[in-house]
N, C-alpha and C. Protein backbone atom coordinates (compact mmCIF):
# COMPACT_ATOMS: atom_id res chain seq x y z
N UNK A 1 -103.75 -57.69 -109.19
CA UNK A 1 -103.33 -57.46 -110.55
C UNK A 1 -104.36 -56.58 -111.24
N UNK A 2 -103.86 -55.66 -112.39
CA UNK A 2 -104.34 -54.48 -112.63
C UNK A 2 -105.73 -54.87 -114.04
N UNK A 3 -104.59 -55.93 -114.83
CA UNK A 3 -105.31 -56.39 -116.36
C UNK A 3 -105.78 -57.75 -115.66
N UNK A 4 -106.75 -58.05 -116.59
CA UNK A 4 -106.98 -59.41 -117.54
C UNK A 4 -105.99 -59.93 -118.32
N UNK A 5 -105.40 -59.34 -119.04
CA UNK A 5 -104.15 -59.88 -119.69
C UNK A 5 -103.28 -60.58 -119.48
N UNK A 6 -102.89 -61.76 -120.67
CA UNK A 6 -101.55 -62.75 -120.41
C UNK A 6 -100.32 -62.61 -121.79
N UNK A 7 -99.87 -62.79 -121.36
CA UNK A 7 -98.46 -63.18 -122.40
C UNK A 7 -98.50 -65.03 -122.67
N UNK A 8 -98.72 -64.96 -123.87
CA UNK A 8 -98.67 -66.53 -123.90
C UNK A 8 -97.49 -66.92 -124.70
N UNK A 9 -96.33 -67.64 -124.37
CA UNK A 9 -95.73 -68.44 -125.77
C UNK A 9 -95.77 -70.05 -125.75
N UNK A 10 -95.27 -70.31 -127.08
CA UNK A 10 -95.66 -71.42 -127.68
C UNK A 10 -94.66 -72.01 -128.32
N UNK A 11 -93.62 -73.10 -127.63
CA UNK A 11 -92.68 -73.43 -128.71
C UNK A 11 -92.10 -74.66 -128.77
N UNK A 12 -92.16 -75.35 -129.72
CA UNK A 12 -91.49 -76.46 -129.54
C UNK A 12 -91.39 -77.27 -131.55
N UNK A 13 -91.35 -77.80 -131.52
CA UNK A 13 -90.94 -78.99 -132.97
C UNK A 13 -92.72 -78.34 -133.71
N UNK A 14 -92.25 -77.95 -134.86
CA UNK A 14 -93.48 -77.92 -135.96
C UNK A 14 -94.02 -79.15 -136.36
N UNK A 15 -95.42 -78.90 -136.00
CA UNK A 15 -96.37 -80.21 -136.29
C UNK A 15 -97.84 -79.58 -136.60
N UNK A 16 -98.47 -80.42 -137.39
CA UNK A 16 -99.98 -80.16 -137.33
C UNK A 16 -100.60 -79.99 -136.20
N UNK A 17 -101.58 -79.06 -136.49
CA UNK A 17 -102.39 -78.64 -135.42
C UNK A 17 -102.19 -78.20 -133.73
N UNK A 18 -100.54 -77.15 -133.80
CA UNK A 18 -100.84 -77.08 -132.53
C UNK A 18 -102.11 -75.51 -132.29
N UNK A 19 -101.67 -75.07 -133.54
CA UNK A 19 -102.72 -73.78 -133.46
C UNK A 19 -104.00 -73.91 -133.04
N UNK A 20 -104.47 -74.74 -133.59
CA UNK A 20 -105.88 -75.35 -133.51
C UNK A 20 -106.20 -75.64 -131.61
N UNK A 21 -104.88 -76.53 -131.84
CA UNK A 21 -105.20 -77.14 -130.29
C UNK A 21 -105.21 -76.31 -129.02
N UNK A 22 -104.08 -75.55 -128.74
CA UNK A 22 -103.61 -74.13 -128.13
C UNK A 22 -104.52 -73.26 -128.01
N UNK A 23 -105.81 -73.17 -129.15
CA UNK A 23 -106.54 -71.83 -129.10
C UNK A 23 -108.14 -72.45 -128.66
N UNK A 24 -108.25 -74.21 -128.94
CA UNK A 24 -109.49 -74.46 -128.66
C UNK A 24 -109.49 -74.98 -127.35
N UNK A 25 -108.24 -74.74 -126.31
CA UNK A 25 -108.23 -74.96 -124.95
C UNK A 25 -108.35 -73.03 -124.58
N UNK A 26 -107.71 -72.16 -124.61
CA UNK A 26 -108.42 -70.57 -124.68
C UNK A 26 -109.54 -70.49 -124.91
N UNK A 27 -110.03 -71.01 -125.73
CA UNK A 27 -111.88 -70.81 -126.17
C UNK A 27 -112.70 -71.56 -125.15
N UNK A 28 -112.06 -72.57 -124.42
CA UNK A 28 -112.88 -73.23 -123.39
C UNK A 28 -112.97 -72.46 -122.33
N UNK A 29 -111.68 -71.78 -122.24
CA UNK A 29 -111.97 -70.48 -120.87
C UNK A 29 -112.17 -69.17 -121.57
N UNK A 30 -112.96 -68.80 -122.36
CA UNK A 30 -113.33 -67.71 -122.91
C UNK A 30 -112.35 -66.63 -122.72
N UNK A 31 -110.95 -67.11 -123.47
CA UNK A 31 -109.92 -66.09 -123.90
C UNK A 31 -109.62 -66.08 -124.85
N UNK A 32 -109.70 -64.58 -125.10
CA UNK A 32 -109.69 -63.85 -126.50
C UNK A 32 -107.72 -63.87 -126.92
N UNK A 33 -107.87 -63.48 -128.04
CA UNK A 33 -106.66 -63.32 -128.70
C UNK A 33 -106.64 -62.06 -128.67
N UNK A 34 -105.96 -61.25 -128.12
CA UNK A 34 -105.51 -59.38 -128.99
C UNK A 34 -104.57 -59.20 -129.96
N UNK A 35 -103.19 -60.15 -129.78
CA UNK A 35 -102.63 -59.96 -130.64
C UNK A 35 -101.51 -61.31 -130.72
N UNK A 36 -100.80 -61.77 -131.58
CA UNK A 36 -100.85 -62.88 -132.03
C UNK A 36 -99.23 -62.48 -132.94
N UNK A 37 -98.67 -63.31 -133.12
CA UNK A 37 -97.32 -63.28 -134.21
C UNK A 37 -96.67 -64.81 -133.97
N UNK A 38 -96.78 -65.53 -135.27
CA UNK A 38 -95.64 -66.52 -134.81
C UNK A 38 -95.20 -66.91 -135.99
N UNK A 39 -94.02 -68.02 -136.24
CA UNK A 39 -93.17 -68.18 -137.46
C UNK A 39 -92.80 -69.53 -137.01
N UNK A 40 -92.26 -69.71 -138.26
CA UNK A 40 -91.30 -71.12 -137.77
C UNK A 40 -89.91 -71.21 -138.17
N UNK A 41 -89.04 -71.24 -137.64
CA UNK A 41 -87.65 -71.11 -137.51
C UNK A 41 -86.76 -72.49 -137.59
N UNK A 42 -86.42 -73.01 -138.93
CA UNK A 42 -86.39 -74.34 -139.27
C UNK A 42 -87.82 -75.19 -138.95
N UNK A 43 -87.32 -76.36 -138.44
CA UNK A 43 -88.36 -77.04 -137.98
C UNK A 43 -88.84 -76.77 -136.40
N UNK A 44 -88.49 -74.97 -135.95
CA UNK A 44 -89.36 -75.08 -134.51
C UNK A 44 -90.46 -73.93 -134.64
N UNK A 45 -91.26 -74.45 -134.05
CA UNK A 45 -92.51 -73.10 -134.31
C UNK A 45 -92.35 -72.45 -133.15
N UNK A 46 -92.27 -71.28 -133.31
CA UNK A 46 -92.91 -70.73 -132.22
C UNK A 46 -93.58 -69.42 -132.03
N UNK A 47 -94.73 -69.19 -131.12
CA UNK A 47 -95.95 -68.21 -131.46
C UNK A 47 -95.88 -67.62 -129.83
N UNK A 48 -96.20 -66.35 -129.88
CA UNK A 48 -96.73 -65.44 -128.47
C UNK A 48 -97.77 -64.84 -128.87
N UNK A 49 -98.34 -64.81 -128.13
CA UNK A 49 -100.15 -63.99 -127.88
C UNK A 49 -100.20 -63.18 -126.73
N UNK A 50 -100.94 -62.04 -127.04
CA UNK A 50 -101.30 -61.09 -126.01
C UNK A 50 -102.68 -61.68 -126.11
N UNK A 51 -102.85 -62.19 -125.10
CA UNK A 51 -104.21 -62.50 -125.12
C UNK A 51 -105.14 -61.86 -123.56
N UNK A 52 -106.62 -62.00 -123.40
CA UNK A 52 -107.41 -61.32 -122.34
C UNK A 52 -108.23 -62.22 -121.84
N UNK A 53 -108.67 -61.94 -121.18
CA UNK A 53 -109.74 -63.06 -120.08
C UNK A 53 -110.49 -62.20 -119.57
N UNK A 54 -112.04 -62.95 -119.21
CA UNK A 54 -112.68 -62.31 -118.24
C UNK A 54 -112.33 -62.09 -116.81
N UNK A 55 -112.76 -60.51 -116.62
CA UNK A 55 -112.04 -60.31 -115.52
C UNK A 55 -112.89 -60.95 -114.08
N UNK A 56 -114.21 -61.10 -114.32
CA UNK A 56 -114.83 -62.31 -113.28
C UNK A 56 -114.75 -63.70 -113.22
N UNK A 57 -114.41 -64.52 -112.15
CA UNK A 57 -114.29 -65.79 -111.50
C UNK A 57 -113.18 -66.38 -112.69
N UNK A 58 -112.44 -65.96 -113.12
CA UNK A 58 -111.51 -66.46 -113.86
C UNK A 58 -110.70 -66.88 -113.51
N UNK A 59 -110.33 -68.36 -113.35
CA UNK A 59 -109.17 -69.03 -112.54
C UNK A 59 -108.22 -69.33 -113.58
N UNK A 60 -107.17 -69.00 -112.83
CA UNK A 60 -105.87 -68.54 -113.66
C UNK A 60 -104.67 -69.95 -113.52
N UNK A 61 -104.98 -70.45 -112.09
CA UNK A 61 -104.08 -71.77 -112.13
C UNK A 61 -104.63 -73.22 -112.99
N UNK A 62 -106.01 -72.57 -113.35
CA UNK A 62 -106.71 -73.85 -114.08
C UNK A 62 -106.53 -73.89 -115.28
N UNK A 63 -105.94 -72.65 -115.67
CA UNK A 63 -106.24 -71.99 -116.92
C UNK A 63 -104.55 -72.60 -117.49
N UNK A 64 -103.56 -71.90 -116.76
CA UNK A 64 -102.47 -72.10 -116.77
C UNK A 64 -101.76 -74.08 -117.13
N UNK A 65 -102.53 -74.82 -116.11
CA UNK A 65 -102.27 -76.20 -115.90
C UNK A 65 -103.14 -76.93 -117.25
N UNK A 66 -104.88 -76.11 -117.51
CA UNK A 66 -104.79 -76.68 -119.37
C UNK A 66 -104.18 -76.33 -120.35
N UNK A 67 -103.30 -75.22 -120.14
CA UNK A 67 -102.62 -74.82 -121.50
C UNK A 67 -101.41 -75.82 -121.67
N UNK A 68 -100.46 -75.94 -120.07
CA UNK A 68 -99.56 -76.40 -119.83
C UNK A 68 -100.11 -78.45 -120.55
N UNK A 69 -100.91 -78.54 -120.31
CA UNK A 69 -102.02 -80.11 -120.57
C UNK A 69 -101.87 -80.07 -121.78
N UNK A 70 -102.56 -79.26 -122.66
CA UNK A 70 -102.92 -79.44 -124.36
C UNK A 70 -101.34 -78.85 -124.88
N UNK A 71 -100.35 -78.10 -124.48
CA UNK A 71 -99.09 -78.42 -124.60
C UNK A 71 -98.45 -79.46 -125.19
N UNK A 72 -98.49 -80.32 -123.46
CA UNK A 72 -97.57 -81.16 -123.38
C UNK A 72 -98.51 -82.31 -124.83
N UNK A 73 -99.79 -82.44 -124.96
CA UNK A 73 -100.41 -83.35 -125.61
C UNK A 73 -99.46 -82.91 -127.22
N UNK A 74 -99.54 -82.21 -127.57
CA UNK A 74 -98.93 -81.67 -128.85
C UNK A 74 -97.25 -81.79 -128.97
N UNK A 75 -96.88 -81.93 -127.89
CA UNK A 75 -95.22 -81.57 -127.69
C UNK A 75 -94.61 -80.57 -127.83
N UNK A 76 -95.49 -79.19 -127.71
CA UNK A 76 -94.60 -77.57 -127.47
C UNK A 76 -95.40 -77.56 -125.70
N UNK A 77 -93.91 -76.35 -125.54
CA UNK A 77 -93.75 -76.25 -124.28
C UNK A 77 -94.78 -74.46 -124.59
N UNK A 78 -95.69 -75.03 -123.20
CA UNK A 78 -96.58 -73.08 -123.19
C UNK A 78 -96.39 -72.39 -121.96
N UNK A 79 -96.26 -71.86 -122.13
CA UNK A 79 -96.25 -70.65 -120.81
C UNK A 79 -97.27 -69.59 -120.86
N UNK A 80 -97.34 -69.27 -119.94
CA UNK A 80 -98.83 -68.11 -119.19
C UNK A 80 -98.22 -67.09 -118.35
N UNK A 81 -97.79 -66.06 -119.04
CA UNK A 81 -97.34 -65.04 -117.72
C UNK A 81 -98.75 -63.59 -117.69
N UNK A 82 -99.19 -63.21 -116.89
CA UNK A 82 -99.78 -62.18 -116.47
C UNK A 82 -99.16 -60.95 -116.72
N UNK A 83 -99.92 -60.65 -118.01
CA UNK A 83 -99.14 -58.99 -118.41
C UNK A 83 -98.58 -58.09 -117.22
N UNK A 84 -99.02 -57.84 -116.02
CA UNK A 84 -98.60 -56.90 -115.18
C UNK A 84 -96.92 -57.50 -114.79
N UNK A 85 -97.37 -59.23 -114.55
CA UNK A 85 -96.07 -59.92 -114.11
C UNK A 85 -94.98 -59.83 -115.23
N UNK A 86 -95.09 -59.96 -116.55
CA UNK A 86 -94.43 -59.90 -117.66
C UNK A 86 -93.84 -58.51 -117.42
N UNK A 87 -94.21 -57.57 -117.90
CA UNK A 87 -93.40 -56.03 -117.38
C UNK A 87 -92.73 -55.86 -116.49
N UNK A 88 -93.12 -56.36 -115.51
CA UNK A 88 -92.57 -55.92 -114.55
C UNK A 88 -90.92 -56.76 -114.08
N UNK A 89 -91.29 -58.60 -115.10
CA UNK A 89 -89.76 -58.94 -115.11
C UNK A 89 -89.09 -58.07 -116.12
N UNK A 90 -89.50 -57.41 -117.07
CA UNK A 90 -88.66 -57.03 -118.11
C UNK A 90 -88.36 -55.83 -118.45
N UNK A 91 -88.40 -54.84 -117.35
CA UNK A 91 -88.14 -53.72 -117.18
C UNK A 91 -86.63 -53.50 -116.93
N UNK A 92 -86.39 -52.27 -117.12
CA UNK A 92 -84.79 -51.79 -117.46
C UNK A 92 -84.80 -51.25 -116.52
């Protein structure tokens, strides 16, 4: 894979603190935010991030299984796709 880069989303029932929670499991694996947009649509939130990682010893299934962890703790569903992998499903 070419980037560091992930596609992150974030969605499930609006509640306190999933922002908080979502970004202080990223900060444990020293990933940055690039870019960020989310809303809430009745009572569901939901947020995507272009976010980056270091491109040394950065484990990506560990990374993936705490987001998927501090998720499920909050009750939104997260996903982790790898910018190269993201394009490349969503190409025309």
């Amino acid at each position: 894979m070419t980037s560091s880069r992930f596609i992150i989303t974030v969605i499930g029932s609006d509640r306190v603190g999933i922002v908080a929670s979502i970004t202080t499991v990223m900060a444990s694996f020293n990933v940055n935010i690039v870019d960020i947009s989310q809303t809430i649509m009745q009572d569901i939130f939901t947020m995507i991030m272009l976010a980056e990682a270091p491109m040394q010893n950065f484990d990506l299934a560990a990374f993936q299984e705490a987001m998927d962890k501090g998720g499920k703790k909050m009750g939104v569903e997260v996903k982790v796709q790898h910018e190269d992998v993201f394009h490349f499903m969503h190409r025309i």
